[in-house]
N, C-alpha and C. Protein backbone atom coordinates (compact mmCIF):
# COMPACT_ATOMS: atom_id res chain seq x y z
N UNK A 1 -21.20 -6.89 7.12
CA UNK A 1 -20.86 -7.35 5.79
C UNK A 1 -20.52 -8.85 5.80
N UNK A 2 -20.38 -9.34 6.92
CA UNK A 2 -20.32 -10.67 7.17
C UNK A 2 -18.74 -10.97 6.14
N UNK A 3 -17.83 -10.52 6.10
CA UNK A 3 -16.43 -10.81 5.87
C UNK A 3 -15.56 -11.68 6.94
N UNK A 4 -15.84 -10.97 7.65
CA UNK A 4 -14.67 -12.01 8.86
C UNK A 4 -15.89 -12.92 9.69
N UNK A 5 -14.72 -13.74 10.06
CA UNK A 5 -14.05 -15.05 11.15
C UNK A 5 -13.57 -14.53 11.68
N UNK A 6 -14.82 -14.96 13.50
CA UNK A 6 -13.54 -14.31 14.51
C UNK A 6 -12.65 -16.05 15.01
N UNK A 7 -11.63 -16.26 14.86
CA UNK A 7 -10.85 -17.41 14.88
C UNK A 7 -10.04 -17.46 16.06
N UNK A 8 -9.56 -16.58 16.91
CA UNK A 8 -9.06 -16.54 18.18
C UNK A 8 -8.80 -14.86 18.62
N UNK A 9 -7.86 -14.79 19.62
CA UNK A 9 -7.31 -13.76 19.85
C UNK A 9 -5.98 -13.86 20.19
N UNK A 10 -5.38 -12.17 19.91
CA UNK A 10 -3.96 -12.68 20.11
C UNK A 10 -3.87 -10.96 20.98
N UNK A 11 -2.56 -11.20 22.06
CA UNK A 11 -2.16 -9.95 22.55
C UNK A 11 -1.16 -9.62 21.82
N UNK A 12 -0.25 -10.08 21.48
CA UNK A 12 0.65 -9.91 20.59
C UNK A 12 0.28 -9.36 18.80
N UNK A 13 0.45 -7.58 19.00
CA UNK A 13 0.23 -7.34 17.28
C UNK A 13 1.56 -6.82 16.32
N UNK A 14 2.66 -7.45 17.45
CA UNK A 14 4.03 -7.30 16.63
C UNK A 14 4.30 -5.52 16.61
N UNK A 15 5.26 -5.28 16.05
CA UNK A 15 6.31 -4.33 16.26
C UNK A 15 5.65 -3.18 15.16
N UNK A 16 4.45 -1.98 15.97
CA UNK A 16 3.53 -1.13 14.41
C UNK A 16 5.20 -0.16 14.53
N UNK A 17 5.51 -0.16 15.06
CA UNK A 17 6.95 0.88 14.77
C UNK A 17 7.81 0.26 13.77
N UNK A 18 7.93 -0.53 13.17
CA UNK A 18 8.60 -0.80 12.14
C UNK A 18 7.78 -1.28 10.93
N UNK A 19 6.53 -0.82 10.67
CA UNK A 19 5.70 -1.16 9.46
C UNK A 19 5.54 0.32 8.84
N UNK A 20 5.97 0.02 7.43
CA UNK A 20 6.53 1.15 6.29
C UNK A 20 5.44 1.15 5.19
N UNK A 21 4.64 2.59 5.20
CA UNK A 21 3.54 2.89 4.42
C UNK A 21 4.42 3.22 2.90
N UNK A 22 3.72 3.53 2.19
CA UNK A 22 3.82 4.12 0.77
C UNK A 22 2.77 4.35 -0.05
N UNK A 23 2.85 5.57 -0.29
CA UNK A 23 2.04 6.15 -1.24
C UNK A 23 2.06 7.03 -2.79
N UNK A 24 2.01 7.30 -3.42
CA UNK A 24 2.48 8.21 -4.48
C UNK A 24 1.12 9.29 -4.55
N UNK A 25 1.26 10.27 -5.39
CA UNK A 25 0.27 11.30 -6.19
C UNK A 25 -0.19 11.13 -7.34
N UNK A 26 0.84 9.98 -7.65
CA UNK A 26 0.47 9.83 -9.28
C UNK A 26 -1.10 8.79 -9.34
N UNK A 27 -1.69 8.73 -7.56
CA UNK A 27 -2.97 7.70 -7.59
C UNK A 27 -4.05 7.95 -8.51
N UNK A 28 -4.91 7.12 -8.63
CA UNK A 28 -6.16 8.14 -9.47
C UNK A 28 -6.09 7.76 -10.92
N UNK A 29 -6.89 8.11 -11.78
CA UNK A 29 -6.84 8.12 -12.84
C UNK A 29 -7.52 9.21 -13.64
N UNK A 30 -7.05 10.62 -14.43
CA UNK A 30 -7.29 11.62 -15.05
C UNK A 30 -8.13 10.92 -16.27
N UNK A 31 -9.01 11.97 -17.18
CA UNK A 31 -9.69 11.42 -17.90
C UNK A 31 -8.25 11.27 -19.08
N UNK A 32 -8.73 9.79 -19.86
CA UNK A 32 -7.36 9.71 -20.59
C UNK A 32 -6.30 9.58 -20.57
N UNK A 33 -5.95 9.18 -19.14
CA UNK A 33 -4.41 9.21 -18.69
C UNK A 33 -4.61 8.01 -17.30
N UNK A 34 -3.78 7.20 -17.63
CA UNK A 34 -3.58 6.21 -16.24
C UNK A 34 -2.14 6.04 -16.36
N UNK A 35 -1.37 6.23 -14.71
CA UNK A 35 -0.53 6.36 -15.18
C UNK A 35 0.14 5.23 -14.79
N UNK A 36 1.37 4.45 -15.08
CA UNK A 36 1.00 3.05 -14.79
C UNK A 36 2.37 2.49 -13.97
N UNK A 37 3.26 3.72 -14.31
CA UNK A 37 4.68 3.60 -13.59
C UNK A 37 4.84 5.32 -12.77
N UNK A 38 4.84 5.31 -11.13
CA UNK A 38 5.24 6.57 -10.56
C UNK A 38 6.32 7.04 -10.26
N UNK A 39 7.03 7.50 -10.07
CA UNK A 39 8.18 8.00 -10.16
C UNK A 39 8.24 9.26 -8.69
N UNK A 40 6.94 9.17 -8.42
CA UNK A 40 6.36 10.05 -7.30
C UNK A 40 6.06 9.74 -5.69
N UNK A 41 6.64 8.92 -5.62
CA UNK A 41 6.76 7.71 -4.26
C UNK A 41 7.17 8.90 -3.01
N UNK A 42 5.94 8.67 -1.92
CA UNK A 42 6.68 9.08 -0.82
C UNK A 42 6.30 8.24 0.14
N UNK A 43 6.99 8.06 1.67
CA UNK A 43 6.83 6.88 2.59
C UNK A 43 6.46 7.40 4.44
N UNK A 44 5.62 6.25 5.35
CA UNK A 44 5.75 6.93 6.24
C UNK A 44 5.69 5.90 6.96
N UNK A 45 5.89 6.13 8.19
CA UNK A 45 5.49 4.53 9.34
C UNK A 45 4.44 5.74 10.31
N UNK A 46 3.80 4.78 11.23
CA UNK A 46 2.59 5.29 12.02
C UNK A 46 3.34 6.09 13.05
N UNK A 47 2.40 7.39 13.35
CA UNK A 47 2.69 8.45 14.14
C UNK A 47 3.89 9.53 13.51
N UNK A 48 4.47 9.35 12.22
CA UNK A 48 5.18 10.19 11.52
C UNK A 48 4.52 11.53 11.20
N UNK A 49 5.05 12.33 11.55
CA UNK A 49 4.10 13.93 11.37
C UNK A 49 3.85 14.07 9.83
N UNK A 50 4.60 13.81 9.13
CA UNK A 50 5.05 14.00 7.83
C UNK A 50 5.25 13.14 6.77
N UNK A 51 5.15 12.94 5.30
CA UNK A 51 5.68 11.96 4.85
C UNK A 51 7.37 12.48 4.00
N UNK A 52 7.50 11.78 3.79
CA UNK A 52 9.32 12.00 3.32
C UNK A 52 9.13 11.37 2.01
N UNK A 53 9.10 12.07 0.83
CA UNK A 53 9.35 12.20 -0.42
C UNK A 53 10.39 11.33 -0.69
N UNK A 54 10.18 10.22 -1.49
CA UNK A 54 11.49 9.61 -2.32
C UNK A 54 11.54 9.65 -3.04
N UNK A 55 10.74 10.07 -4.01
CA UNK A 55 10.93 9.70 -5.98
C UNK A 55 10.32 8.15 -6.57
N UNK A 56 11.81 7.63 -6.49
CA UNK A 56 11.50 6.42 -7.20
C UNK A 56 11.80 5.53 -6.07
N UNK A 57 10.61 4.23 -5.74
CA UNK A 57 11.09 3.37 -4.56
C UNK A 57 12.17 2.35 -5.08
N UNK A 58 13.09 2.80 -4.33
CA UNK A 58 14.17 1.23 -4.67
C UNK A 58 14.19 0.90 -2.64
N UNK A 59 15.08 -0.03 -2.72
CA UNK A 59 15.85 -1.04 -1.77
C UNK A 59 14.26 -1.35 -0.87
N UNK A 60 14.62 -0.96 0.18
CA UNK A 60 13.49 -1.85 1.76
C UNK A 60 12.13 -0.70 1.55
N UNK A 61 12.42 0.37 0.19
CA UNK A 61 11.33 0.89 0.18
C UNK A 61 10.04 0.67 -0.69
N UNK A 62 10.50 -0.23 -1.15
CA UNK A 62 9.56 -1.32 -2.15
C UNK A 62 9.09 -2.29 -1.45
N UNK A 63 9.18 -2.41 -0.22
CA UNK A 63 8.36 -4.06 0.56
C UNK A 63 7.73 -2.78 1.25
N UNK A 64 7.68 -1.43 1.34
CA UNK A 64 6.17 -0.85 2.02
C UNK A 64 4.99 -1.06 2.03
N UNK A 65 4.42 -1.45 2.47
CA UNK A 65 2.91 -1.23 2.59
C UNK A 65 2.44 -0.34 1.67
N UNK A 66 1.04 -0.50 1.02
CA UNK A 66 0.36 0.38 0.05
C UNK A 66 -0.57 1.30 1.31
N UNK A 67 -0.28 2.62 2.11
CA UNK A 67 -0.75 3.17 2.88
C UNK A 67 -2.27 3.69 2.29
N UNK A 68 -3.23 2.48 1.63
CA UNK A 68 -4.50 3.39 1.42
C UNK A 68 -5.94 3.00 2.23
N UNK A 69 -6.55 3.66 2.41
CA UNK A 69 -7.72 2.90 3.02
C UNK A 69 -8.56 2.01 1.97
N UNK A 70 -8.90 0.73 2.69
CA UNK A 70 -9.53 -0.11 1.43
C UNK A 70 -10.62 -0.30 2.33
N UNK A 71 -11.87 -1.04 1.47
CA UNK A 71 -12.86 -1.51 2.01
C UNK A 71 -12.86 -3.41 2.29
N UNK A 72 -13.17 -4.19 3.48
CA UNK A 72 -12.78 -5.40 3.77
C UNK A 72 -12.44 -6.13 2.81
N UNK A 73 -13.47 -6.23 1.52
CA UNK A 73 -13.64 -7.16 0.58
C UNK A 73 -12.33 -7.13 -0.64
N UNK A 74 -11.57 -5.32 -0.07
CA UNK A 74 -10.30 -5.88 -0.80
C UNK A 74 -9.31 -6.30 0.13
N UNK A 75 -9.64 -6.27 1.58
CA UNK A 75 -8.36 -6.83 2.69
C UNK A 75 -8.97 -8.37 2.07
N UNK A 76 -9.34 -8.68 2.75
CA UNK A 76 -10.06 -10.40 2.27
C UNK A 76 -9.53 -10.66 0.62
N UNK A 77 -9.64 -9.65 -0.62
CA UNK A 77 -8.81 -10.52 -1.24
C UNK A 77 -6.97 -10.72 -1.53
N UNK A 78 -6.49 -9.65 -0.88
CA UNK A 78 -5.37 -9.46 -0.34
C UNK A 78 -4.64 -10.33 0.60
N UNK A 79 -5.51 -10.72 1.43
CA UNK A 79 -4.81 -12.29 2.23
C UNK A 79 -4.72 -13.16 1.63
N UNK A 80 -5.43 -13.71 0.80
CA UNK A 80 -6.20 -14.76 -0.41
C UNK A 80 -4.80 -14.71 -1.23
N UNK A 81 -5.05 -13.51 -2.07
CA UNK A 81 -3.89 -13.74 -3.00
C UNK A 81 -2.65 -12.98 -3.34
N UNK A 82 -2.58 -11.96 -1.84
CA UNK A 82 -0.91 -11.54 -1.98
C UNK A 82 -1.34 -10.04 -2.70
N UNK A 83 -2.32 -9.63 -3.49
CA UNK A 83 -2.00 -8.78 -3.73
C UNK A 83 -4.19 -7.98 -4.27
N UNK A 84 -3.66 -6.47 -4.25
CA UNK A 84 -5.06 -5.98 -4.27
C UNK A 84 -5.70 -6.29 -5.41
N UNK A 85 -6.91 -6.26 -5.65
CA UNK A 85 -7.77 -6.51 -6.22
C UNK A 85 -8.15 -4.87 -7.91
N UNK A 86 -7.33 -4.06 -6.85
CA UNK A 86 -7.73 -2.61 -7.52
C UNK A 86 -6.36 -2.13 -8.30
N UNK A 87 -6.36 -1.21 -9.45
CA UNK A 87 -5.66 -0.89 -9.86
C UNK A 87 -4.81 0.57 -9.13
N UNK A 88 -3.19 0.16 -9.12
CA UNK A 88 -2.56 1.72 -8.33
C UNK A 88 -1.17 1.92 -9.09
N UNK A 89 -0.51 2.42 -9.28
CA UNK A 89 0.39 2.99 -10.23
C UNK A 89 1.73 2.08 -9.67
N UNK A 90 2.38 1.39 -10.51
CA UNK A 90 3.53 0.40 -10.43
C UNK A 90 5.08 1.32 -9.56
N UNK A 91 6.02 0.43 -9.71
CA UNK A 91 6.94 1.17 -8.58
C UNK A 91 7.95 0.83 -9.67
N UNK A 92 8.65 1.64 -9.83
CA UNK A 92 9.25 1.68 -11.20
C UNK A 92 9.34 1.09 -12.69
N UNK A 93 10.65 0.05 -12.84
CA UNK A 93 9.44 -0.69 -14.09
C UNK A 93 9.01 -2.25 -14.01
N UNK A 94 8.06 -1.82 -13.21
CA UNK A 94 7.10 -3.24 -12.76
C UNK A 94 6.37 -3.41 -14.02
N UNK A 95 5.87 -2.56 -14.92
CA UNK A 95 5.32 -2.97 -16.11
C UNK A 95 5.71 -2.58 -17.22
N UNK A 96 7.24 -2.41 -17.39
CA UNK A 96 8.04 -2.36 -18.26
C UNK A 96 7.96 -4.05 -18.82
């Protein structure tokens, strides 16, 4: 797809034991219904058997990671400008 620059290498990929996924159910969009604030938040870090249900993300659970698989061209615009390219359901009232 010709997306990346290989620009160096590094051995160092930092600490994956302390990087915090998040996901909700409320993803997706039903016919007629998008839903735009979830209330359905659950979280995981890598090698977690399970995810752990929170509800609504508040405190260090709002700087999680969006745990979804994307295709490059939305990592590439995600470095660019901080944030995805695609629509996913807000974390409380982000669009209040």
């Amino acid at each position: 797809m010709k997306v990346w620059d290989v620009w160096g290498n590094s051995q160092e990929l930092g600490k994956l034991n302390d990087v915090l996924f998040r996901g909700t159910s409320d993803s997706g969009s039903r016919p007629g219904e998008q839903i735009l604030v979830s209330n359905k938040w659950y979280i995981w870090k890598i090698n977690d058997l399970n995810f752990t249900s929170v509800g609504k993300l508040e405190g260090e659970n709002r700087k999680a990671e969006l745990g979804v698989v994307v295709n490059p061209y939305d990592i590439k615009d995600r470095m660019i400008t901080g944030s995805y390219n695609f629509f996913y359901p807000g974390m409380n009232d982000d669009y209040l």
